[in-house]
Protein backbone atom coordinates (compact mmCIF):
# COMPACT_ATOMS: atom_id res chain seq x y z
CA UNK A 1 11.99 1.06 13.97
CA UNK A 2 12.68 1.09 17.86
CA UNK A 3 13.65 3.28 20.45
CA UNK A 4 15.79 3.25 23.31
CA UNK A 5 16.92 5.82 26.01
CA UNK A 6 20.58 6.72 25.66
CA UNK A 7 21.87 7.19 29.36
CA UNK A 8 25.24 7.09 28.95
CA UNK A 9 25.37 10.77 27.34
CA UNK A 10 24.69 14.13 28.42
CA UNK A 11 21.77 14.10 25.77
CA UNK A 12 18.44 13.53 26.59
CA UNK A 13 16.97 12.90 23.70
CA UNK A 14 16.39 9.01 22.39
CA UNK A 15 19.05 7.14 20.31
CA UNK A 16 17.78 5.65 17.29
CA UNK A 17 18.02 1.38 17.47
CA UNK A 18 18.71 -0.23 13.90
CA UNK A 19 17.23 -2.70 12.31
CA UNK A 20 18.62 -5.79 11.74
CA UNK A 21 17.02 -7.71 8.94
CA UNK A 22 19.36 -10.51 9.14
CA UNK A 23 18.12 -11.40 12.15
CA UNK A 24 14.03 -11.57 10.82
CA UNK A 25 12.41 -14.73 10.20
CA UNK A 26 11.61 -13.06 6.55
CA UNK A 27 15.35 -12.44 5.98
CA UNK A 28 16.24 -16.16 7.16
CA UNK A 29 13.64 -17.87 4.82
CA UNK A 30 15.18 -15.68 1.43
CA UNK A 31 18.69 -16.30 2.70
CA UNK A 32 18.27 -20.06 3.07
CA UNK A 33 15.57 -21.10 0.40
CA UNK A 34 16.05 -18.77 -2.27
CA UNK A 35 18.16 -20.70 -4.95
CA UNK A 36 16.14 -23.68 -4.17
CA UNK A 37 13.42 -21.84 -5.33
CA UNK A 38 14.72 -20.71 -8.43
CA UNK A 39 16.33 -24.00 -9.34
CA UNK A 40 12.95 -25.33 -8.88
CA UNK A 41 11.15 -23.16 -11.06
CA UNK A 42 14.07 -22.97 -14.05
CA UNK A 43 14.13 -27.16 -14.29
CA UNK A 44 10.08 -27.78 -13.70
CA UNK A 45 8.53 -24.40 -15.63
CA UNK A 46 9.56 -23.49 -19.72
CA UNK A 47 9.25 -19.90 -18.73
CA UNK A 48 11.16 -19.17 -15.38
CA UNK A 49 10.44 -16.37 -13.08
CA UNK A 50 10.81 -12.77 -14.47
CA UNK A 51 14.21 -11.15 -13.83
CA UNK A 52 12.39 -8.36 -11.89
CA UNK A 53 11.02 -10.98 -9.43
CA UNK A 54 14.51 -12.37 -9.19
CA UNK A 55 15.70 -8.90 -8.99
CA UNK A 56 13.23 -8.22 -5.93
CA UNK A 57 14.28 -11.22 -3.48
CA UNK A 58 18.61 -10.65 -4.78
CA UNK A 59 18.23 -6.83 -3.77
CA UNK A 60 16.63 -7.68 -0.84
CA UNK A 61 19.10 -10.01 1.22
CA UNK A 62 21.91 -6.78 1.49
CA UNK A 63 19.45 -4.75 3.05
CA UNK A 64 20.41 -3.58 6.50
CA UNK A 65 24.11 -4.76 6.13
CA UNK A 66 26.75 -2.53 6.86
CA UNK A 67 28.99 -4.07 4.23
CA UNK A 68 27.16 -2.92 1.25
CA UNK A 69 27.22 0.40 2.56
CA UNK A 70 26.26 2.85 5.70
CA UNK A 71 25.84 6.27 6.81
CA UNK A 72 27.35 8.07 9.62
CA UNK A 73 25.29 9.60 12.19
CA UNK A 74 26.54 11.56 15.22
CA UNK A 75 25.22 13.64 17.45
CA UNK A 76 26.31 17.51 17.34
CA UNK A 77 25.24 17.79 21.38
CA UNK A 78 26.83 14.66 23.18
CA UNK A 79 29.15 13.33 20.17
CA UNK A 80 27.66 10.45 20.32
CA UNK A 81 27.70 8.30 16.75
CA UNK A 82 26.66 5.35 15.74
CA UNK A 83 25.72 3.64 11.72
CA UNK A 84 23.10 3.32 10.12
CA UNK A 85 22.94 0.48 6.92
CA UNK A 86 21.69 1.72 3.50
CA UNK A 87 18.44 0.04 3.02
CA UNK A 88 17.70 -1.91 -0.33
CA UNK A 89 14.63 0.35 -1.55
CA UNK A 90 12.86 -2.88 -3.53
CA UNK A 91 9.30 -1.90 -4.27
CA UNK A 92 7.41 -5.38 -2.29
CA UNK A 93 9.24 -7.69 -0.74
CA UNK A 94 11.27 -5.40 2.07
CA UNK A 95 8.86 -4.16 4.65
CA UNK A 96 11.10 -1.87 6.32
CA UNK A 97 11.48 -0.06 2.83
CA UNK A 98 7.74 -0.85 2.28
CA UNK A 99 7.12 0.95 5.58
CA UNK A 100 9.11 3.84 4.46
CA UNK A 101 8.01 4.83 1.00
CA UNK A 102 4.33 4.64 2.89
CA UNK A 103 4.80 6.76 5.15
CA UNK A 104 6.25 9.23 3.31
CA UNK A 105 3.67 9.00 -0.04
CA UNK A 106 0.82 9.30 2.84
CA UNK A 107 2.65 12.75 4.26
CA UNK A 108 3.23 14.15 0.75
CA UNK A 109 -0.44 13.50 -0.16
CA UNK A 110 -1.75 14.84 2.74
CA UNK A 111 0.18 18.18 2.91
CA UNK A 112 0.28 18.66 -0.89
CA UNK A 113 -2.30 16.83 -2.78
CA UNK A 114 -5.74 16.12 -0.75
CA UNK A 115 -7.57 19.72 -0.25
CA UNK A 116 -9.06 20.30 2.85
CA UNK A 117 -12.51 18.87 2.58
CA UNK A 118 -13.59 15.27 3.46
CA UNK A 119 -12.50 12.51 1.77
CA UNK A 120 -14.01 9.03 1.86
CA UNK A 121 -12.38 5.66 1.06
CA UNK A 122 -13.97 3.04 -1.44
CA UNK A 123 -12.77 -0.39 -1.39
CA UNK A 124 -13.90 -2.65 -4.87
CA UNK A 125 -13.06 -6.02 -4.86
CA UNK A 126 -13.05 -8.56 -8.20
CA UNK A 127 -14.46 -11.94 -8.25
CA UNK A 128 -12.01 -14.66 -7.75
CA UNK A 129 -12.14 -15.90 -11.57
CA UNK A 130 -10.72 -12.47 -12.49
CA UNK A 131 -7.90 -12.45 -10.80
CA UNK A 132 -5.14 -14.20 -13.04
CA UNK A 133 -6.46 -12.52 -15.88
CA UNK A 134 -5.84 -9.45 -13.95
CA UNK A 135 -2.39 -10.00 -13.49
CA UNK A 136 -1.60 -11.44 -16.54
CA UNK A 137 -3.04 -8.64 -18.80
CA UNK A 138 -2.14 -5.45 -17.89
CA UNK A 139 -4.38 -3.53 -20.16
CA UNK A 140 -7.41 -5.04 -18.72
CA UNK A 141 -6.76 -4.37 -15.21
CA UNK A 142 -6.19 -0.52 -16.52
CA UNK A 143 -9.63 -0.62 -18.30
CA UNK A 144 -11.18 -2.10 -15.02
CA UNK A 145 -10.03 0.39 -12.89
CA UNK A 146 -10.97 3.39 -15.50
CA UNK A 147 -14.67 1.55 -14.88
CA UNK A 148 -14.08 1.96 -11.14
CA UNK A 149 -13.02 5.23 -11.15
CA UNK A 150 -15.80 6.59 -13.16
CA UNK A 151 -18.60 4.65 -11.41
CA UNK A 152 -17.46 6.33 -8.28
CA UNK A 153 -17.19 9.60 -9.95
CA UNK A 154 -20.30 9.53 -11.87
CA UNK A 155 -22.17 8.50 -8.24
CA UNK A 156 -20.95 12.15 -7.00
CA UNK A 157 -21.46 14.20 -10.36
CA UNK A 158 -25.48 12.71 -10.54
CA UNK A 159 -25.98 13.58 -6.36
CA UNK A 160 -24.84 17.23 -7.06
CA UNK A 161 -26.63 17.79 -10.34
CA UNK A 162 -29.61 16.62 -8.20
CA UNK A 163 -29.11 19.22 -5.79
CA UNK A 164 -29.19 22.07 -8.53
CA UNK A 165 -25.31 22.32 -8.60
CA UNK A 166 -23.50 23.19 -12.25
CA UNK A 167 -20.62 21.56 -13.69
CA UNK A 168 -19.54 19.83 -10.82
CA UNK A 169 -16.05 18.38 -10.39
CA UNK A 170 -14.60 16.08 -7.75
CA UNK A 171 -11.41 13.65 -8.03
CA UNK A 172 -9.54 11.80 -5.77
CA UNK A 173 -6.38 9.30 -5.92
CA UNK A 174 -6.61 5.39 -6.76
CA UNK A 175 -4.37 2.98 -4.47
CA UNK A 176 -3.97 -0.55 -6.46
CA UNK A 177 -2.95 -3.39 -3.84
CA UNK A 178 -2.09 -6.76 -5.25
CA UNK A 179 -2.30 -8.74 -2.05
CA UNK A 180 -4.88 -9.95 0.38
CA UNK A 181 -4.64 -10.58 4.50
CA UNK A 182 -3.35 -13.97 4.14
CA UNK A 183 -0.69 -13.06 1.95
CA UNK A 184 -2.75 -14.39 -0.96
CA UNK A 185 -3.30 -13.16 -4.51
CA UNK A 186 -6.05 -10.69 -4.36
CA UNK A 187 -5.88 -7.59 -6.34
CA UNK A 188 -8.34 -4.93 -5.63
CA UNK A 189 -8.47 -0.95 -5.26
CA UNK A 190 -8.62 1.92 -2.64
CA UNK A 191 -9.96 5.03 -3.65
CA UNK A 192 -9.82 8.19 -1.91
CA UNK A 193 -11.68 10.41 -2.93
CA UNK A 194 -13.18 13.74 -2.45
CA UNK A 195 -16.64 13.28 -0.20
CA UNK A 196 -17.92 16.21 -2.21
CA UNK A 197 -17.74 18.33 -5.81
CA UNK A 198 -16.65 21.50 -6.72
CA UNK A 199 -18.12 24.03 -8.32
CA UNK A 200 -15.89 27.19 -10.09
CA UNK A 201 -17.02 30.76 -10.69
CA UNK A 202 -17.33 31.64 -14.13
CA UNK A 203 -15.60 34.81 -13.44
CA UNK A 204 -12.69 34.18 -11.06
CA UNK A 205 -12.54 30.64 -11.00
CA UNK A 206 -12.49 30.05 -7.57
CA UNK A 207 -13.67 26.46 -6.18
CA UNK A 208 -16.36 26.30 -3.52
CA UNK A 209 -16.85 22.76 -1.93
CA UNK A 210 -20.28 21.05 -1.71
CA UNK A 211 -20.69 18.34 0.50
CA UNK A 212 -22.27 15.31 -0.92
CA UNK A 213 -24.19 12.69 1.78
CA UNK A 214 -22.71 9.49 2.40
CA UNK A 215 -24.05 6.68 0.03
CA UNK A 216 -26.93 4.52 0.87
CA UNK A 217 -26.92 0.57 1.41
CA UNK A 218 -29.62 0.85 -2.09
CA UNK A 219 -27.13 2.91 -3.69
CA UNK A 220 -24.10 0.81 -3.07
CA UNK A 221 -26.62 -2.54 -4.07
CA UNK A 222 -27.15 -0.55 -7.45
CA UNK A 223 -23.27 0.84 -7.64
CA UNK A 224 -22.06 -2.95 -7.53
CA UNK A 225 -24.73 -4.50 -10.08
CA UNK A 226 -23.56 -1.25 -12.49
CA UNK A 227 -19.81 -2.47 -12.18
CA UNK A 228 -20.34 -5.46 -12.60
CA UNK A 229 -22.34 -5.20 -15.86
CA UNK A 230 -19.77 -2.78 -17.38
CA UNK A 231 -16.87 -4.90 -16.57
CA UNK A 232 -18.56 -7.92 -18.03
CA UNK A 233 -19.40 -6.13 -21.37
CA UNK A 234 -15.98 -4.65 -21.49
CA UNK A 235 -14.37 -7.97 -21.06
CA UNK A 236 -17.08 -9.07 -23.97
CA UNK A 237 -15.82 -6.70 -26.27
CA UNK A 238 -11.99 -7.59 -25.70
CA UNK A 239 -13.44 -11.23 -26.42
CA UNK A 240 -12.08 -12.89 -22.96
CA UNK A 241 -15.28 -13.84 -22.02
CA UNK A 242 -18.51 -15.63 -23.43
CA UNK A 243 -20.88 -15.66 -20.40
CA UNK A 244 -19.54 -14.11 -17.28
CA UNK A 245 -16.89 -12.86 -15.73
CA UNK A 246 -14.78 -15.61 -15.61
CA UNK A 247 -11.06 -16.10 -15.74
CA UNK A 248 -10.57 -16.67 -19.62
CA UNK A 249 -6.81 -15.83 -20.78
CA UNK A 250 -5.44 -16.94 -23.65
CA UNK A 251 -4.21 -20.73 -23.93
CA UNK A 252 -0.73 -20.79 -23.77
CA UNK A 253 1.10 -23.70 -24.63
CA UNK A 254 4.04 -23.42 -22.08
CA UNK A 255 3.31 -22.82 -18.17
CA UNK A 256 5.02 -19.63 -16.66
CA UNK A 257 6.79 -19.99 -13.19
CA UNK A 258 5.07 -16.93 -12.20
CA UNK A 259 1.87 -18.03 -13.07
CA UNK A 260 2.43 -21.43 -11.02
CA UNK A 261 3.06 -19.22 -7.85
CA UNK A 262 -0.23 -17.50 -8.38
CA UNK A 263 -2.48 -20.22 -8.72
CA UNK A 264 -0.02 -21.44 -5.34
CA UNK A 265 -1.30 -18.45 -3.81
CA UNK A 266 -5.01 -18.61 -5.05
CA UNK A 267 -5.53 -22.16 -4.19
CA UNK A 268 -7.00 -23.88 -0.72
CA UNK A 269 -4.65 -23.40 2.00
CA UNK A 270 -3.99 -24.86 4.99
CA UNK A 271 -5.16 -22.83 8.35
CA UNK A 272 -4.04 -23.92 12.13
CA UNK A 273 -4.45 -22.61 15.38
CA UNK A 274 -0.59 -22.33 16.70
CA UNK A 275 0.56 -22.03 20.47
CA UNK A 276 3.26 -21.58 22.35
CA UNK A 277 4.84 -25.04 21.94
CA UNK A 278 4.03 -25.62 18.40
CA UNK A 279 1.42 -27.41 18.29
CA UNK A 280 -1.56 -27.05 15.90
CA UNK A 281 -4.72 -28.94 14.12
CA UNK A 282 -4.56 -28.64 10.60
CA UNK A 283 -8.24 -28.21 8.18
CA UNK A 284 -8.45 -27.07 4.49
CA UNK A 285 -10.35 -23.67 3.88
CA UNK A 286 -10.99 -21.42 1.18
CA UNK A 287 -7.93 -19.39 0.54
CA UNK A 288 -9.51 -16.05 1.37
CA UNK A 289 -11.42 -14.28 4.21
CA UNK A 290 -15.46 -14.99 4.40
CA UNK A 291 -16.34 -11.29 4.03
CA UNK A 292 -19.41 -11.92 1.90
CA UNK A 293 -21.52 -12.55 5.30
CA UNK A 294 -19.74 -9.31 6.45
CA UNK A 295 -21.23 -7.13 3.67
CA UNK A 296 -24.79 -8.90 3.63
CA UNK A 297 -25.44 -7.50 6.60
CA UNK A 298 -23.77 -4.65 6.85
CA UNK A 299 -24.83 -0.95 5.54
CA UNK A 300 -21.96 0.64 4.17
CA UNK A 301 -21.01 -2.81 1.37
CA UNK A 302 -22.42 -4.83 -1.13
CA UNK A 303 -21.66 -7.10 -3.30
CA UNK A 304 -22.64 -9.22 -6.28
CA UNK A 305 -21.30 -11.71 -8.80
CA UNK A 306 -18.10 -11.90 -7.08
CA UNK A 307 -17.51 -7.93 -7.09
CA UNK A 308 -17.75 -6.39 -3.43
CA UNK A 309 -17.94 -2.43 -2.88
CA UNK A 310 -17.47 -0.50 1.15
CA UNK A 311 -17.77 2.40 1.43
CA UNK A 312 -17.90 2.86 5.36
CA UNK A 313 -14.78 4.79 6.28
CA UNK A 314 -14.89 8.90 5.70
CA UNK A 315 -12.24 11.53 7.26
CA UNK A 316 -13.35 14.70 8.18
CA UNK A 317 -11.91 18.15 6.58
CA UNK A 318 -10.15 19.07 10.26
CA UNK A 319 -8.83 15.54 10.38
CA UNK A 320 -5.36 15.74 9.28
CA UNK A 321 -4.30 12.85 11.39
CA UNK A 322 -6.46 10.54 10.61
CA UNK A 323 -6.11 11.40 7.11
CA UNK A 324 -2.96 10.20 7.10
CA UNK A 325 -3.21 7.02 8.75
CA UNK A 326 -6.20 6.25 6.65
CA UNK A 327 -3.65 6.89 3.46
CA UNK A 328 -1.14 4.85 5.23
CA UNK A 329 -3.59 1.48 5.25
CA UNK A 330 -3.64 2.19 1.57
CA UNK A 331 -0.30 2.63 0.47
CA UNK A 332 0.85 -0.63 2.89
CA UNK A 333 3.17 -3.28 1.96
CA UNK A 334 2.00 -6.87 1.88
CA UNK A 335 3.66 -8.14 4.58
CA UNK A 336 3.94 -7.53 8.51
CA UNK A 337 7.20 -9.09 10.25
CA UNK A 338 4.94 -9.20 13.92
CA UNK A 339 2.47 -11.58 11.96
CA UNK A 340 5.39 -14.13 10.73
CA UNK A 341 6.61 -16.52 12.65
CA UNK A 342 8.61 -19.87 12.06
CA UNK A 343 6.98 -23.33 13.52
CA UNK A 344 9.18 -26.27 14.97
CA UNK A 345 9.48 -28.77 12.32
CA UNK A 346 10.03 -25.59 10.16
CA UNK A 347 7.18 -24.57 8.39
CA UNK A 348 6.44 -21.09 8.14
CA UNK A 349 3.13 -19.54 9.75
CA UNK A 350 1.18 -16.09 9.12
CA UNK A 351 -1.35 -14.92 11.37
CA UNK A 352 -3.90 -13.36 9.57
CA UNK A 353 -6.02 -10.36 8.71
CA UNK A 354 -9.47 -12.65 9.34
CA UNK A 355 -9.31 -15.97 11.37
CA UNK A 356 -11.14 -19.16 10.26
CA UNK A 357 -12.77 -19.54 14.21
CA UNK A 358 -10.00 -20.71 16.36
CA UNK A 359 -7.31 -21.19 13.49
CA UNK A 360 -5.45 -18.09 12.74
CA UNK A 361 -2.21 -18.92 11.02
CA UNK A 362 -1.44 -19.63 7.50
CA UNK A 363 0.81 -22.74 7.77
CA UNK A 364 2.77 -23.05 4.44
CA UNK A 365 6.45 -24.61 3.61
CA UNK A 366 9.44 -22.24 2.87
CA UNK A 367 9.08 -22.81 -0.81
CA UNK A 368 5.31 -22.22 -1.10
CA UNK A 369 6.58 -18.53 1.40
CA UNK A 370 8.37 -17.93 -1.22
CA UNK A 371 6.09 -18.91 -4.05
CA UNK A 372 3.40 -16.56 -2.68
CA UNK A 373 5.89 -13.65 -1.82
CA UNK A 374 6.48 -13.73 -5.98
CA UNK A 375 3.37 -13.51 -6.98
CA UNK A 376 2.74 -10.11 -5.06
CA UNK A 377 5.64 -8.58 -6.20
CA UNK A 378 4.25 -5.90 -9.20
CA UNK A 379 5.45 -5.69 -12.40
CA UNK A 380 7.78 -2.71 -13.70
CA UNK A 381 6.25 0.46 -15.05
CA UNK A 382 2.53 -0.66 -13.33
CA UNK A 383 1.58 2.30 -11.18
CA UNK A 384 -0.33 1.16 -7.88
CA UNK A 385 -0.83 4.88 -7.43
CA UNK A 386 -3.35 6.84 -9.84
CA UNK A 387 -5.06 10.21 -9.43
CA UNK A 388 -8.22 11.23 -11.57
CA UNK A 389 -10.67 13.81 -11.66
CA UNK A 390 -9.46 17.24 -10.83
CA UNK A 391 -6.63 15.64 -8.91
CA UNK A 392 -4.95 14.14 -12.24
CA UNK A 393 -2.22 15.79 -13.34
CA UNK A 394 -3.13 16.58 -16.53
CA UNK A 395 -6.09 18.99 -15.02
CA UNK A 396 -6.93 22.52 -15.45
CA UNK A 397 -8.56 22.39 -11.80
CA UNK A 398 -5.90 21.03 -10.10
CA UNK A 399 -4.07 24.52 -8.77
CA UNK A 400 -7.52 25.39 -7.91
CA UNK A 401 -7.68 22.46 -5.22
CA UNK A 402 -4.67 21.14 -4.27
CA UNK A 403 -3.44 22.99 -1.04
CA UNK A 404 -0.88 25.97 -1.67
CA UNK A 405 2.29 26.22 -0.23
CA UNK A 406 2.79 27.78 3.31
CA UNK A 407 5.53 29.99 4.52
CA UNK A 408 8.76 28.56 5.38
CA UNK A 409 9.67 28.31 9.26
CA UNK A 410 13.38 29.64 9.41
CA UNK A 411 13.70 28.18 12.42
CA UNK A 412 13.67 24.44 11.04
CA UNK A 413 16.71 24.57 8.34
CA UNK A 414 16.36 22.47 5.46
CA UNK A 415 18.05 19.15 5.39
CA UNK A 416 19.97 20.82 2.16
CA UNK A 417 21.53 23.25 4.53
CA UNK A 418 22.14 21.02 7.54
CA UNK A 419 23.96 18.65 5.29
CA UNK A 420 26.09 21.64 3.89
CA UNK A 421 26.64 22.96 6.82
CA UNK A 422 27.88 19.55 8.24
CA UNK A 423 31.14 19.71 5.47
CA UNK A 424 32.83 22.09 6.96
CA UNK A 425 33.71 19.42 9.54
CA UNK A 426 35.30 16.81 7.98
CA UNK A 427 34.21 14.74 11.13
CA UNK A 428 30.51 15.80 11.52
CA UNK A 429 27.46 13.64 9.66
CA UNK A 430 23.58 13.29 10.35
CA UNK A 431 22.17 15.08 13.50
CA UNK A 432 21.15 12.65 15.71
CA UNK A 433 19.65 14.72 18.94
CA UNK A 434 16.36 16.97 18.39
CA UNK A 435 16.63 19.18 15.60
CA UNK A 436 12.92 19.41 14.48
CA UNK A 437 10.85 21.46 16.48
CA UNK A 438 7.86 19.92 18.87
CA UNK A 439 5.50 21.76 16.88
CA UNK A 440 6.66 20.68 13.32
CA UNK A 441 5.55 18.15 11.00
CA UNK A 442 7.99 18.57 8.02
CA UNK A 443 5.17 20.30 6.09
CA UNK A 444 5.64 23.72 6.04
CA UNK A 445 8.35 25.21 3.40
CA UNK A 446 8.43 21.70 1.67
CA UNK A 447 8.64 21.90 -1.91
CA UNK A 448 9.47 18.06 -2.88
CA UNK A 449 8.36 15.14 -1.90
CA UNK A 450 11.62 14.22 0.23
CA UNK A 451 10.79 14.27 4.11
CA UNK A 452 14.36 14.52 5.80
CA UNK A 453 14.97 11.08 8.19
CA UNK A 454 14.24 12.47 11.40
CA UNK A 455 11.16 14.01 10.77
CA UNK A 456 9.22 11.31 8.71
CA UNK A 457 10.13 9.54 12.03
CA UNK A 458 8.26 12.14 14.32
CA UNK A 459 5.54 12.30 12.21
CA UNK A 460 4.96 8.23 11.78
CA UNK A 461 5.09 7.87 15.64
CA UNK A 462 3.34 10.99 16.89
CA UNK A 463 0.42 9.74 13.89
């Protein structure tokens, strides 16, 4: 979203410049290359792409266009109006959508979820082998994360029983993210949780927060070696595994389309260094970032056997700010429209999260774009968002934690009322100038999740 002075009205405030995802390099690429993809994988696979990746790229192309439908927007001040295209809300592919539901998931879990004590993030990572089976299995990447979350869980629980504390609880939210910096396969997990347990009186119940120190390099060395031991004997028990953790699924006598465009995006890829006139020097590399000298040295990681656990990045309890933007990086999309561009014979190239030395952009063809945008895209009914401990929903310490409601502001009307109150004129719509005061963030007096247009847009820019 941009933002451009209006100085051709008697309002001061700034007039809100669509989007136009027609114009995008992303938009282009689905628009022109989409049924050649499909073709492609309906006459060369027995078992074509699901209809919810179909349904992901044919929701996206109307997005942004004024012809599948638009709202009106006018100013009550100056009268000035302009309109604004319905977006196409897909759950992957769209990163203006993508951009969106983030920002508003991080401001409801800020103001109404995460208490008001520190919260740390933990990043776990899964060996490379692991990954189809991952996808492909459902049920196993549900078990895996259980393991996660009660390895992390378990590391707070034995700290505070070591510091005399009884019955401690803690909890925290689990952010699943299929994708990886160079828009490559690579599920792994974000947990934040709680940097701390709680501990309830018998008699009135009331929490009281104990801080729990940060984890040591020894303790994340022994964390990873733990996870990786459970996961292995879990996977042993399911019988998908003889000897390590290795990719075993089932054989299958007829190739999925969707798993073709996962090994696509698993497999060595092609890294350049691009310039201003095109030009570039092509060399093969490993398909994901060298991190593993990263966490050697480093004293917040670890990692073993292909699993890698950080552990570096806490938010203090007066931190609301960066609370939020630290909740943002967890709940992003895969893909960045700044980071895509299109070369001159007409390949497609990403810059990356991590560059190979002087080559920084993913160089792929439209197809293969395309290949690795559908293997990102998440199955239906797969949550990427979990909470556990006393955050879960089912628990009886939830209301305890979770912070309460404040008083409603009457100066800042609901969007319910301002939308009522814009039908008695047939000709009024959306406010456009400043309705929101300076000193509000859409928190106070909110009761769902819904953060009206205007001020998710304050918040994401002042944040």
């Amino acid at each position: 979203m941009a933002t451009q002075a209006h100085t051709q009205s008697s309002c001061s405030a700034p007039t809100y410049k669509p989007r136009d995802p027609p114009s995008t390099i992303l938009h282009q690429v689905v628009r022109e290359h989409l049924e050649d993809f499909l073709s492609f994988t309906r006459e060369n696979y027995a078992k074509p792409l699901p209809r919810y990746v179909e349904r992901e790229f044919r929701n996206y192309l109307p997005c942004g266009d004024p012809r599948e439908g638009f709202a009106r927007v006018r100013c009550r001040k100056c009268r000035h109006e302009f309109f604004v295209a319905w977006s196409c809300k897909v759950r992957c592919l769209c990163p203006s959508c993508s951009g969106r539901r983030m920002a508003a998931q991080a401001a409801h879990v800020v103001d109404k979820v995460l208490p008001s004590v520190p919260i740390r993030q933990w990043v776990v990572s899964f060996p490379y082998e692991m990954r189809l089976l991952l996808a492909k299995q459902s049920d196993v990447l549900s078990a895996v994360l259980r393991i996660v979350m009660r390895l992390v869980v378990g590391r707070y629980l034995k700290r505070a029983r070591e510091l005399g504390i009884e019955n401690p609880k803690t909890g925290g939210l689990n952010v699943l993210q299929r994708f990886g910096g160079s828009l490559n396969f690579n599920p792994h997990t974000h947990l934040a949780a709680i940097d701390g347990v709680y501990s309830f009186d018998g008699a009135s119940g009331a929490p009281t927060f104990h801080f729990i120190a940060p984890p040591t390099k020894q303790e994340l060395t022994e964390l990873v070696h733990l996870l990786s031991r459970r996961v292995t004997r879990m996977l042993e028990r399911r019988g998908l595994i003889r000897d390590g953790p290795e990719q075993a699924a089932a054989d299958e006598n007829e190739q999925a389309a969707l798993d073709a465009c996962r090994a696509v995006s698993l497999r060595r890829a092609r890294f350049e260094r691009v310039d201003d006139q095109g030009q570039s020097q092509q060399q093969l590399f490993a398909d994901q970032p060298s991190g593993s000298n990263r966490k050697a040295t480093s004293p917040t990681a670890a990692d073993f056997a292909g699993f890698s656990l950080e552990a570096g990045v806490a938010m203090s309890a007066l931190n609301k700010a960066g609370r939020e933007r630290l909740l943002r990086y967890c709940l992003r999309g895969p893909l960045a429209l700044e980071r895509l561009s299109r070369l001159r014979d007409g390949s497609i190239a990403y810059r990356t999260k991590y560059g190979r030395g002087q080559r920084t952009h993913l160089v792929m063809t439209p197809v293969e774009f395309l290949a690795r945008l559908a293997s990102l895209v998440p199955p239906p009914r797969i949550p990427l968002v979990r909470y556990f401990g006393v955050l879960a929903p089912n628990s009886p310490y939830r209301d305890r934690v979770v912070p309460k409601p404040q008083p409603h502001d009457d100066t800042h009307e609901s969007e319910k009322r301002k939308k009522k109150r814009a039908t008695n004129d047939p000709n009024e719509s959306l406010s456009l100038c400043s309705t929101v005061p300076d000193d509000d963030d859409g928190s106070a007096g909110r009761t769902s999740r819904y953060i009206d247009w205007a001020t998710l847009m304050k918040r994401t820019l002042e944040r």
